[in-house]
C-alpha atoms as a PDB file:
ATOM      1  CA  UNK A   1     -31.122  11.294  -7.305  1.00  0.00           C
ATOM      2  CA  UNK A   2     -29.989   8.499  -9.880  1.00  0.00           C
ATOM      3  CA  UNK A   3     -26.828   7.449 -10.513  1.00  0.00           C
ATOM      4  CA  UNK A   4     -26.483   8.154 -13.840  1.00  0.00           C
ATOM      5  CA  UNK A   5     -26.577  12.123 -13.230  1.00  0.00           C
ATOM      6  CA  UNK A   6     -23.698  11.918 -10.921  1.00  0.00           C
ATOM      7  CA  UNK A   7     -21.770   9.708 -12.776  1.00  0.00           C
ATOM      8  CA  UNK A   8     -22.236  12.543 -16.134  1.00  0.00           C
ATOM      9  CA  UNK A   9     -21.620  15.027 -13.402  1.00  0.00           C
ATOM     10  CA  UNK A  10     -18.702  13.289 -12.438  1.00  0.00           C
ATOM     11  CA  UNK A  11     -17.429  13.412 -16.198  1.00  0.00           C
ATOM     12  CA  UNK A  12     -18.122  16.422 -17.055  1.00  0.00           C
ATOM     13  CA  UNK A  13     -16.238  18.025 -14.026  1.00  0.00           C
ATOM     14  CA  UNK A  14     -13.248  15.761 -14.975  1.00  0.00           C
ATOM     15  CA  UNK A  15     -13.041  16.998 -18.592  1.00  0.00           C
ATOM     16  CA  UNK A  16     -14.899  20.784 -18.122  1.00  0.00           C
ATOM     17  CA  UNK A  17     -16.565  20.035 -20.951  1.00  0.00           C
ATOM     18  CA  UNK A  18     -19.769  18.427 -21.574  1.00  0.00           C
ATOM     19  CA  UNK A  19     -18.769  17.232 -25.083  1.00  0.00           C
ATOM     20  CA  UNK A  20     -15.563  15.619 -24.183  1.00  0.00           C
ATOM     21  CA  UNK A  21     -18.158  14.203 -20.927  1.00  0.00           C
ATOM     22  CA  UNK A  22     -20.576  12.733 -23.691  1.00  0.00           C
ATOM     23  CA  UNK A  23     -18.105  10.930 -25.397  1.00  0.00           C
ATOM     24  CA  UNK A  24     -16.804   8.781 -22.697  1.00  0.00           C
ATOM     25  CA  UNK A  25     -19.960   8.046 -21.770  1.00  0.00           C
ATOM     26  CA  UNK A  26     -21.209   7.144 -24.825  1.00  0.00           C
ATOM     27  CA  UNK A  27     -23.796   9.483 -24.573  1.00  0.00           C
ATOM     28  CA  UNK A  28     -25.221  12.868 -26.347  1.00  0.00           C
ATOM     29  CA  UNK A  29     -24.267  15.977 -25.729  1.00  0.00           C
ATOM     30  CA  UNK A  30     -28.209  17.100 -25.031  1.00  0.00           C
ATOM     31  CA  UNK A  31     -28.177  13.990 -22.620  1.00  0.00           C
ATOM     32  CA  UNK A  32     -25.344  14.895 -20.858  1.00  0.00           C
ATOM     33  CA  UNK A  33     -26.807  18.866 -20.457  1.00  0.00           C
ATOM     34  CA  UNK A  34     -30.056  17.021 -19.265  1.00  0.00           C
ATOM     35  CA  UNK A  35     -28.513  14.744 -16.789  1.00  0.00           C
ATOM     36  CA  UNK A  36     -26.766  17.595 -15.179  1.00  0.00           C
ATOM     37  CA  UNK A  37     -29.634  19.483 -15.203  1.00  0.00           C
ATOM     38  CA  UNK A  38     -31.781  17.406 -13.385  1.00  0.00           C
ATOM     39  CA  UNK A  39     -29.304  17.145 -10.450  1.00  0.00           C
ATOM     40  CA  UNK A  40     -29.305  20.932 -10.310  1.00  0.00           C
ATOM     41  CA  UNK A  41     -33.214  20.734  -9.800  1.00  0.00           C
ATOM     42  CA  UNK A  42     -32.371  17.624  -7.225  1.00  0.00           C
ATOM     43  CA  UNK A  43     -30.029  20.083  -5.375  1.00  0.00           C
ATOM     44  CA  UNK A  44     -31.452  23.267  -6.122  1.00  0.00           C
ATOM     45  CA  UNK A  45     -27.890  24.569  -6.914  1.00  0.00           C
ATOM     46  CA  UNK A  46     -26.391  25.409  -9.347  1.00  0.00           C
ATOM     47  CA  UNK A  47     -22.564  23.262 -10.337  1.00  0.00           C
ATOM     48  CA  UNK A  48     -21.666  24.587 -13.893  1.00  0.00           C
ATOM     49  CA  UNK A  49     -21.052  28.076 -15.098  1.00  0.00           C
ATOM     50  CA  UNK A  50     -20.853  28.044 -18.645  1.00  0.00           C
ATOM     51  CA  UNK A  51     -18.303  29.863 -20.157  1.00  0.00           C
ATOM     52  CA  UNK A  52     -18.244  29.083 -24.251  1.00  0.00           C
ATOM     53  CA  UNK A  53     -17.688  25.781 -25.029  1.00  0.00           C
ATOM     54  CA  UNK A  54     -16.281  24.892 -21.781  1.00  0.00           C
ATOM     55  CA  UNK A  55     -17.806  24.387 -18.261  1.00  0.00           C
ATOM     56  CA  UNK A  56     -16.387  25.272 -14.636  1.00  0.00           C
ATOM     57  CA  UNK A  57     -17.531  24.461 -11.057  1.00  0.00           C
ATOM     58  CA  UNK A  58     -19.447  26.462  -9.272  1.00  0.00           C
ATOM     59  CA  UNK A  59     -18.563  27.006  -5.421  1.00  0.00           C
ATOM     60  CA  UNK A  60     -21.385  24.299  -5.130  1.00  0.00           C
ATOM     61  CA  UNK A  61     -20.305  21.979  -7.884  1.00  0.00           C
ATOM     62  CA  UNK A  62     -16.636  21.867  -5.815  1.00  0.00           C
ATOM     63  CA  UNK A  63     -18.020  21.346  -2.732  1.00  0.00           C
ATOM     64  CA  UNK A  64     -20.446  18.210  -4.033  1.00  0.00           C
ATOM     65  CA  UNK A  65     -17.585  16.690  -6.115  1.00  0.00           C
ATOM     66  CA  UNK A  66     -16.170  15.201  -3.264  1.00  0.00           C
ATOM     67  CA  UNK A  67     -19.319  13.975  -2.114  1.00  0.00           C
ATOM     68  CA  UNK A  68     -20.337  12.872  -5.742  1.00  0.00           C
ATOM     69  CA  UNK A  69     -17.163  10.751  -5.891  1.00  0.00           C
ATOM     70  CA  UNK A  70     -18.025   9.092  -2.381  1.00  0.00           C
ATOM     71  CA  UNK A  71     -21.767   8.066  -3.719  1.00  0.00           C
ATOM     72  CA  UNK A  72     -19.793   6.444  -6.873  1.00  0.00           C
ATOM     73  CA  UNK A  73     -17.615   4.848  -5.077  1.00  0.00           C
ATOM     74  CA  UNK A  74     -19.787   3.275  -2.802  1.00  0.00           C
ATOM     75  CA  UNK A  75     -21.793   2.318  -5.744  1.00  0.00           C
ATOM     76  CA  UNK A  76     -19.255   0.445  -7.395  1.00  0.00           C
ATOM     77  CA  UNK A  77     -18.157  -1.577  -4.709  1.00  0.00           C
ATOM     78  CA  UNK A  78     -21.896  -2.678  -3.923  1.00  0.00           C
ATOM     79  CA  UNK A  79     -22.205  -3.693  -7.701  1.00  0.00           C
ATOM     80  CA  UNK A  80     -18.794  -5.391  -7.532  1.00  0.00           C
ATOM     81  CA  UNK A  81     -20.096  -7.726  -4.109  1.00  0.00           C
ATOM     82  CA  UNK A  82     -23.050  -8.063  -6.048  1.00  0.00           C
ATOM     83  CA  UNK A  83     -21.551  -9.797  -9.196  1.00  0.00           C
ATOM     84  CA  UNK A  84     -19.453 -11.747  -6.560  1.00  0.00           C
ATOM     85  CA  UNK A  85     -22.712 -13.190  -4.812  1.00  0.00           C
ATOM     86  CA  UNK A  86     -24.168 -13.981  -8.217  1.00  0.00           C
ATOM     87  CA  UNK A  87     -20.760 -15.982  -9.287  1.00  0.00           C
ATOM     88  CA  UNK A  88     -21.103 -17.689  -6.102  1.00  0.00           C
ATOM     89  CA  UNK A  89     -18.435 -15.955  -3.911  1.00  0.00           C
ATOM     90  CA  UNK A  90     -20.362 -14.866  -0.705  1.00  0.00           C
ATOM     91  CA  UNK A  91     -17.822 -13.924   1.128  1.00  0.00           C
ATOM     92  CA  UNK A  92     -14.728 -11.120   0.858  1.00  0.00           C
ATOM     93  CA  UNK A  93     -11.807 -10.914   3.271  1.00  0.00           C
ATOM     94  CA  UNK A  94      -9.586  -7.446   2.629  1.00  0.00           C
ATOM     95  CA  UNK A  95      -6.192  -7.214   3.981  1.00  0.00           C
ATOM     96  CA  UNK A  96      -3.853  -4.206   3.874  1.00  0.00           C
ATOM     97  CA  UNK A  97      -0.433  -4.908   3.442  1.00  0.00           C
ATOM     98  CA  UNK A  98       3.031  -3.660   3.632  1.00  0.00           C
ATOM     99  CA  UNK A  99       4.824  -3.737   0.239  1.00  0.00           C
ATOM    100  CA  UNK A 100       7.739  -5.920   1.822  1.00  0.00           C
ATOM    101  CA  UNK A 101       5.448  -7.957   3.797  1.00  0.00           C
ATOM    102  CA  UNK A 102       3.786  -8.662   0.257  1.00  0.00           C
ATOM    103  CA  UNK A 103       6.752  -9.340  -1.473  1.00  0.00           C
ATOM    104  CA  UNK A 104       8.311 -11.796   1.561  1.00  0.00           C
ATOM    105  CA  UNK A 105       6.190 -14.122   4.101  1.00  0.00           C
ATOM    106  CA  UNK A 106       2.451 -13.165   2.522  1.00  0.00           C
ATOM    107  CA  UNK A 107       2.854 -15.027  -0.767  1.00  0.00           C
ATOM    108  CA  UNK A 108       3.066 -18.599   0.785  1.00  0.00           C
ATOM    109  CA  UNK A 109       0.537 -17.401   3.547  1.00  0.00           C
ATOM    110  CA  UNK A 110      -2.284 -16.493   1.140  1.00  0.00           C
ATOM    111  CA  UNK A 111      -2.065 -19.621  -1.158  1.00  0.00           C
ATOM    112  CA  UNK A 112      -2.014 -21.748   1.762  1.00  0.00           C
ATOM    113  CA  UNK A 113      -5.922 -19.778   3.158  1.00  0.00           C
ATOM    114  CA  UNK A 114      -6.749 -19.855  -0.454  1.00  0.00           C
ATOM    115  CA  UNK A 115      -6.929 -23.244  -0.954  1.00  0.00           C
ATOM    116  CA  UNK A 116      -8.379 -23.932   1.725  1.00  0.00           C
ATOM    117  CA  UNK A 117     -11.243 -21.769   1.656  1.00  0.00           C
ATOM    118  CA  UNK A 118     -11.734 -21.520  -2.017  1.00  0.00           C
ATOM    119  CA  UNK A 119     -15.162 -19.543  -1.213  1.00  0.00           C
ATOM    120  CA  UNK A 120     -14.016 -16.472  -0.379  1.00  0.00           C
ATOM    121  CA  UNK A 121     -12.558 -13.427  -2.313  1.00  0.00           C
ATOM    122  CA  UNK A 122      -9.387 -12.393  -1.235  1.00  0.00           C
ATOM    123  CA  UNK A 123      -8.505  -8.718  -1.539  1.00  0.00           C
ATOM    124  CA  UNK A 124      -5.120  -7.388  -1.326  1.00  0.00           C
ATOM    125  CA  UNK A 125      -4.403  -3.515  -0.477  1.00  0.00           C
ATOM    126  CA  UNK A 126      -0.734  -2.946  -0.928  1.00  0.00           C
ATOM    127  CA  UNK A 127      -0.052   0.391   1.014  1.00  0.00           C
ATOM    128  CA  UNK A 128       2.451   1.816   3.434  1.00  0.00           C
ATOM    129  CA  UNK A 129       2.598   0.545   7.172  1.00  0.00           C
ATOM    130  CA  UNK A 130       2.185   4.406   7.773  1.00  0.00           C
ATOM    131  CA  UNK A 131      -1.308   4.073   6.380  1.00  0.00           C
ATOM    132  CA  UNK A 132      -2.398   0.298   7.083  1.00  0.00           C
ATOM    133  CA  UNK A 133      -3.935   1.129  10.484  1.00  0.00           C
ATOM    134  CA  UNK A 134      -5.676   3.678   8.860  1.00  0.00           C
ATOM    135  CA  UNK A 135      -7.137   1.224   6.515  1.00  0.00           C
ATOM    136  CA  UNK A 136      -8.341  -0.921   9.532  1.00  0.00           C
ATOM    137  CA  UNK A 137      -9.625   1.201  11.602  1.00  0.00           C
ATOM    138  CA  UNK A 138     -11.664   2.689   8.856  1.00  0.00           C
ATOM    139  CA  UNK A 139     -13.305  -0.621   7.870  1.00  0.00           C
ATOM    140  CA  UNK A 140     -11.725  -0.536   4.520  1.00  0.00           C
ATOM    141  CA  UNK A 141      -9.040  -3.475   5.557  1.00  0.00           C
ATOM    142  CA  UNK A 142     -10.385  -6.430   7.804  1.00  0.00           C
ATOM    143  CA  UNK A 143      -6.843  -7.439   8.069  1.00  0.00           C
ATOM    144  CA  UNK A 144      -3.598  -5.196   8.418  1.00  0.00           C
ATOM    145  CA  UNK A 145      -0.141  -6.572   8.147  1.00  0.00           C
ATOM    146  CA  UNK A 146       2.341  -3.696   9.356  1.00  0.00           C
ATOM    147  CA  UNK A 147       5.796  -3.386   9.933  1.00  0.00           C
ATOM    148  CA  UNK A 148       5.210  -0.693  12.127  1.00  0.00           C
ATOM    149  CA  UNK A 149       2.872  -0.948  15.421  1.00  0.00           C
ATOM    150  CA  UNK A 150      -0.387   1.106  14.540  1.00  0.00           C
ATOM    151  CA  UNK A 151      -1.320   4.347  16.534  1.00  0.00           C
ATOM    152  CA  UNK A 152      -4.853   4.313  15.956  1.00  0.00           C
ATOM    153  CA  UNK A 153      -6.991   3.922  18.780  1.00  0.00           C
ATOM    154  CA  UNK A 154      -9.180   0.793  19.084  1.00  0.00           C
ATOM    155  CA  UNK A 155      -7.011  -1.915  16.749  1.00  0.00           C
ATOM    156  CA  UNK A 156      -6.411  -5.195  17.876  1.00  0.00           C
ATOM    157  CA  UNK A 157      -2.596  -6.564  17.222  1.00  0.00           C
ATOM    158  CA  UNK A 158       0.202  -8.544  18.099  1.00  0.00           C
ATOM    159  CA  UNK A 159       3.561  -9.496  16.657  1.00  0.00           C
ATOM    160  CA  UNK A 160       3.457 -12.611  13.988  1.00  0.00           C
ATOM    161  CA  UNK A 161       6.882 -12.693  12.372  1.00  0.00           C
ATOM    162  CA  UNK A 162      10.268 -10.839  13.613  1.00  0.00           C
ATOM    163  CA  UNK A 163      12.615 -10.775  10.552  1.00  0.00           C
ATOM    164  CA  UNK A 164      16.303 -10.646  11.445  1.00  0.00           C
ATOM    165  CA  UNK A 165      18.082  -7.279   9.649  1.00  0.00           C
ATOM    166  CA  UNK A 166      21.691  -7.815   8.068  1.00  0.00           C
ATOM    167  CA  UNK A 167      24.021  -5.666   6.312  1.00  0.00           C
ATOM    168  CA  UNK A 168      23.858  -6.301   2.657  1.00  0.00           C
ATOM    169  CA  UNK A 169      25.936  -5.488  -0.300  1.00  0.00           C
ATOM    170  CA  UNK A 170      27.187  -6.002  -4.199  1.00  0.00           C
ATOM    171  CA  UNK A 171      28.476  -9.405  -4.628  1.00  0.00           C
ATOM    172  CA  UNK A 172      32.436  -9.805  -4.955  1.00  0.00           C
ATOM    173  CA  UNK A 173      33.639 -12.650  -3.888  1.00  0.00           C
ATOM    174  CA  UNK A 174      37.337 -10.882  -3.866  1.00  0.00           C
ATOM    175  CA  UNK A 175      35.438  -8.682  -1.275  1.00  0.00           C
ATOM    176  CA  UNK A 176      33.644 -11.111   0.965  1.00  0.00           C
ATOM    177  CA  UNK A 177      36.208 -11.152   4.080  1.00  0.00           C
ATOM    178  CA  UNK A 178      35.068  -7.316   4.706  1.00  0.00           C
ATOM    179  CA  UNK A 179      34.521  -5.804   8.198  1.00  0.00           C
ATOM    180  CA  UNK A 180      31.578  -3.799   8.490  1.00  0.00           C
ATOM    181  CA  UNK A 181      33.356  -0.642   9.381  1.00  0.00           C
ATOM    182  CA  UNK A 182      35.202  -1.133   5.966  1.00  0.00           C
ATOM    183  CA  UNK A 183      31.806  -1.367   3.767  1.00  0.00           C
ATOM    184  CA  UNK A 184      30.740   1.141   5.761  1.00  0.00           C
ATOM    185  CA  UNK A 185      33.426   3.424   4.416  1.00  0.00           C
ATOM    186  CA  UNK A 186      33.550   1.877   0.951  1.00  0.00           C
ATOM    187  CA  UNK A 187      30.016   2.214  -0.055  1.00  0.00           C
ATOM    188  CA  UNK A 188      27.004   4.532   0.783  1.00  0.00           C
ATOM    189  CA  UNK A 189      24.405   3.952   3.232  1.00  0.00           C
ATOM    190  CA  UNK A 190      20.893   3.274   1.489  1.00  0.00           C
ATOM    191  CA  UNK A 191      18.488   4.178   4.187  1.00  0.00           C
ATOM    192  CA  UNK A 192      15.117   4.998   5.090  1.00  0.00           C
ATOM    193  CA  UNK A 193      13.638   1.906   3.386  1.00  0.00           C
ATOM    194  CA  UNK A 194      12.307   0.449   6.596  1.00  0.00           C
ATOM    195  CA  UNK A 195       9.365   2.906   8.766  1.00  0.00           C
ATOM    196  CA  UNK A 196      11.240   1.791  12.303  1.00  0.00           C
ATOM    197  CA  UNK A 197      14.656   1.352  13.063  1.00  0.00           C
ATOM    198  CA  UNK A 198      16.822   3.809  11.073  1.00  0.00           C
ATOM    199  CA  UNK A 199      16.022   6.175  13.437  1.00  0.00           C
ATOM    200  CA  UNK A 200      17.944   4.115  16.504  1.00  0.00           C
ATOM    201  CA  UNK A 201      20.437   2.098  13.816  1.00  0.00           C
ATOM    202  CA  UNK A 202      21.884   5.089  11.460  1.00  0.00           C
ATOM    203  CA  UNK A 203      23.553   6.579  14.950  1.00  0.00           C
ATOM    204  CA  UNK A 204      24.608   3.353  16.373  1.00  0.00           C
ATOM    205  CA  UNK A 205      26.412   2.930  12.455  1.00  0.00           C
ATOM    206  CA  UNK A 206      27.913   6.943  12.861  1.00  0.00           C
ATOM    207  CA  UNK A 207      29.724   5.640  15.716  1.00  0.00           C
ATOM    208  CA  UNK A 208      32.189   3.299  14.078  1.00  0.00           C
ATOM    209  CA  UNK A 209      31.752   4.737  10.632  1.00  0.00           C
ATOM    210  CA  UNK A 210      31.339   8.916  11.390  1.00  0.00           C
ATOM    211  CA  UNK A 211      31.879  10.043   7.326  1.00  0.00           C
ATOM    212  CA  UNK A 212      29.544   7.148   5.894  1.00  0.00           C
ATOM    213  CA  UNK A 213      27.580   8.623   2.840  1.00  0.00           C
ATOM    214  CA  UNK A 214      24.323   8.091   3.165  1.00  0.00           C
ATOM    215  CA  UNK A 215      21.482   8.110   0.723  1.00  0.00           C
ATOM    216  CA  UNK A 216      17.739   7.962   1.335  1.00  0.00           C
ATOM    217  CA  UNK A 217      15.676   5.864  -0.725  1.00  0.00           C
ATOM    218  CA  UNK A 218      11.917   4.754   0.830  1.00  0.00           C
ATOM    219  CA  UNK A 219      11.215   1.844  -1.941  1.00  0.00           C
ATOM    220  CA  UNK A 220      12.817  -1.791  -0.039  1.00  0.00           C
ATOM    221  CA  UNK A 221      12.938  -3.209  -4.034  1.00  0.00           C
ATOM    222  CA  UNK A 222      14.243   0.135  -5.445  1.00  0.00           C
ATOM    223  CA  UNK A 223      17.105  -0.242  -2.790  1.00  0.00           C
ATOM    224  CA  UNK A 224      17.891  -3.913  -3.537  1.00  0.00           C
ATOM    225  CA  UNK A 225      18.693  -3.188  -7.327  1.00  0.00           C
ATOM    226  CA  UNK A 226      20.756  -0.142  -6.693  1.00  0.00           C
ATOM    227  CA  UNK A 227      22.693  -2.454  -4.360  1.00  0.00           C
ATOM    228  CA  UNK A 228      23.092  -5.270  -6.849  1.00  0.00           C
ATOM    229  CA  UNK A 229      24.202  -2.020  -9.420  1.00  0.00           C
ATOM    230  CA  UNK A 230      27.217  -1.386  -6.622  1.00  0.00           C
ATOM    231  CA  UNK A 231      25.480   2.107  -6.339  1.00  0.00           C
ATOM    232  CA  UNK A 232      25.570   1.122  -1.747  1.00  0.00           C
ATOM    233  CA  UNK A 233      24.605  -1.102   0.671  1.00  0.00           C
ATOM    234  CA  UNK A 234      21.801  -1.423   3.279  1.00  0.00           C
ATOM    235  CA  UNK A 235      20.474  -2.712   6.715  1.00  0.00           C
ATOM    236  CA  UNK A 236      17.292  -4.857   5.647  1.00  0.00           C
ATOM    237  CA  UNK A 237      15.371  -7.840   6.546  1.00  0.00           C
ATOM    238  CA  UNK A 238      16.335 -11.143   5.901  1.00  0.00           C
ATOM    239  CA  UNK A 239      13.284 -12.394   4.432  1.00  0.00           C
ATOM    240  CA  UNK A 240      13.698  -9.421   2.122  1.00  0.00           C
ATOM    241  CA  UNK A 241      17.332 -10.789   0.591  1.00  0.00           C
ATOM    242  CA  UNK A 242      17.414 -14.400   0.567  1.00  0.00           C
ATOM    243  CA  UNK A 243      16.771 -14.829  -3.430  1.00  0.00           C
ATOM    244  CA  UNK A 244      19.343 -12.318  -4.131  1.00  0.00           C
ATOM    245  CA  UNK A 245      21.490 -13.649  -1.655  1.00  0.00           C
ATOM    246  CA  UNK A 246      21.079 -17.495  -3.444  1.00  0.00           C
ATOM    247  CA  UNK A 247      21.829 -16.139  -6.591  1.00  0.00           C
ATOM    248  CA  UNK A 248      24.738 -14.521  -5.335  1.00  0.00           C
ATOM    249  CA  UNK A 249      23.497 -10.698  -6.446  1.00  0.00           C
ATOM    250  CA  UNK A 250      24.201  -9.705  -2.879  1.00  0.00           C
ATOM    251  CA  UNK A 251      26.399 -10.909   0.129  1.00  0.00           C
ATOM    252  CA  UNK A 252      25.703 -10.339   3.525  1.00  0.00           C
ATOM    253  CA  UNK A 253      28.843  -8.547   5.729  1.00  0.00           C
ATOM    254  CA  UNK A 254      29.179 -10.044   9.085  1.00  0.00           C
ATOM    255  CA  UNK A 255      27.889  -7.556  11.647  1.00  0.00           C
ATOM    256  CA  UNK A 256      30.096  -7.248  14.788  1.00  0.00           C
ATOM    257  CA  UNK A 257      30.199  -3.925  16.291  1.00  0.00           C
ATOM    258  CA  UNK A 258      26.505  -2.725  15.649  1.00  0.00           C
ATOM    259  CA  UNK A 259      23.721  -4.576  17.045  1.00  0.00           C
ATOM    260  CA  UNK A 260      21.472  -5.156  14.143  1.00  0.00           C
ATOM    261  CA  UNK A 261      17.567  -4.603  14.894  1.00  0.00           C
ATOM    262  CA  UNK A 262      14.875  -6.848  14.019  1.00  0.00           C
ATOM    263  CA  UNK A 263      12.438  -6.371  11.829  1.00  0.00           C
ATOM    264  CA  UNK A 264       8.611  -7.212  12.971  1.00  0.00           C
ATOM    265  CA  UNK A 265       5.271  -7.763  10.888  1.00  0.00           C
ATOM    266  CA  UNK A 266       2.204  -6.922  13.044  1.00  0.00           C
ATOM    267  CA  UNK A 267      -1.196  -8.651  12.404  1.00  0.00           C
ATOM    268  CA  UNK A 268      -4.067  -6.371  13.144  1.00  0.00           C
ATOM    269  CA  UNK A 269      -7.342  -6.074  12.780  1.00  0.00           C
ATOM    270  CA  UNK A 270     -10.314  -3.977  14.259  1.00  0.00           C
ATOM    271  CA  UNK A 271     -13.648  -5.899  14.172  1.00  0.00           C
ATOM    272  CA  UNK A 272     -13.474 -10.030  14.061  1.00  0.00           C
ATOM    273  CA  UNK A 273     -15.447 -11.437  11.052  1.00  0.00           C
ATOM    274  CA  UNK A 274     -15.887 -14.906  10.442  1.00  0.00           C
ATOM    275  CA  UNK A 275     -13.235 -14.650   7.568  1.00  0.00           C
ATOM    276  CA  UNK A 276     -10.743 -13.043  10.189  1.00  0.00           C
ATOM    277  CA  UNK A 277     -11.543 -15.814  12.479  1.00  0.00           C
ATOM    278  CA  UNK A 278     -10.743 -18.211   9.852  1.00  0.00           C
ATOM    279  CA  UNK A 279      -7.809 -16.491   8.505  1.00  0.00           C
ATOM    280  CA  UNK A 280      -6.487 -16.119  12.112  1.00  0.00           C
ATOM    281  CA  UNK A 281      -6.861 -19.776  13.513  1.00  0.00           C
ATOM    282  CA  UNK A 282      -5.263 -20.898   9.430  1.00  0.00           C
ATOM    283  CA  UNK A 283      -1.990 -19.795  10.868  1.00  0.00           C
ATOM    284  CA  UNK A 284      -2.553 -20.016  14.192  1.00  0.00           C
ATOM    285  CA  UNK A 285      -2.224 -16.574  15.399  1.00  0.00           C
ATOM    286  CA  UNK A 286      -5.331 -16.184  18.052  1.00  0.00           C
END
């Protein structure tokens, strides 16, 4: 099988239509019908039915396009460490991160390991924490940085950073003497921005402030501007607030009567490379 007929194949499933398939590959149309041919004889099925001008999968050509896009993929990513090794960069180290983690603490983290170890590629994954063990466990992450402890059997992790969580919201200065209960009641609740401790903190907040309005919203950054657009206010991680809180966007409000939770970044990782290693002993985290 060559890679060229599942790459047409690939195409032409994409656009159900062979001429449409020629012309992003730069390619004729007879080459294109050829190319697909061929890996009908190589499979001995049969993935087009030809209907006109158009084409549609067989019950065969749906169940290899899955497996077609697997063999590309693959393929790509060996050419891609191959035109590293021939530019000199030998090594790769992939970490899957949190958006928040990659907004906050990973920034001065990475340029730190990247200067010192200037010969290997650094790639960064940014995903949810939901799906970061996932990654790991997988192989496609050698590094995961979480805010949420992984389920997935056979990970490797501890605790690296605990972020404390305050109660943000609009900057007034006429309003910065407020109680909690009272920006409770004067603003809506932005939650669901964090993947642990809403569920334990929105009942703890119910209890001093039972009619708070609250509004879901799962993006931290999306939550931070419609708090600076006085559209609520929201429990989130320092690390998360400080440049809006220096250039007085947001203001913290003293929290007295809930206990605020704290926010933690988990390092994990599932087999130990010599890039982990290095990576790990950079920052000290064995």
């Amino acid at each position: 099988m060559e890679i060229k007929w599942v790459r047409t194949f690939l195409s032409a499933a994409k656009h159900e239509n062979f001429r449409q398939a020629s012309d992003e590959l730069f390619l004729t149309q007879p080459a294109v019908s050829k190319h697909v041919k061929r890996l009908e004889q190589h499979l001995d099925v049969k993935l087009f039915d030809r209907v006109g001008k158009h084409v549609a999968l067989t019950a065969a050509g749906a169940k290899f396009l899955p497996i077609a896009k697997k063999l590309m993929t693959t393929y790509n990513e060996g050419i891609e460490e191959m035109e590293a090794w021939k530019k000199g960069v030998h090594r790769i180290l992939k970490i899957a991160v949190a958006p928040q983690i990659a907004a906050s603490i990973l920034p001065p983290i990475l340029s730190r390991f990247m200067e010192t170890h200037p010969e290997i590629e650094v790639v960064i994954d940014v995903v949810r924490s939901f799906d970061i063990g996932k990654k790991v466990r997988s192989g496609q992450a050698d590094i995961g940085l979480s805010r949420m402890e992984p389920w997935e059997a056979g990970i490797h992790y501890k605790v690296i950073h605990q972020d404390p969580v305050v109660l943000v919201a609009p900057y007034d200065s006429d309003r910065c003497s407020m109680t909690e209960a009272e920006a409770l009641q004067m603003y809506r609740l932005l939650i669901d921005n964090h993947p642990t401790y809403w569920e334990e903190l929105l009942p703890a907040v119910r209890q001093i402030a039972p009619s708070v309005r609250t509004l879901p919203v799962t993006q931290m950054d999306v939550t931070k501007r419609l708090i600076e657009q006085g559209l609520g206010l929201s429990y989130l991680p320092l690390s998360m607030v400080k440049e809006e809180l220096n250039h007085q966007k947001l203001m913290i409000i003293p929290s007295v009567q809930i206990q605020r939770p704290t926010s933690l970044t988990y390092f994990m990782t599932k087999i130990i490379t010599e890039e982990v290693e290095e990576f790990v002993k950079e920052w000290g985290w064995e």
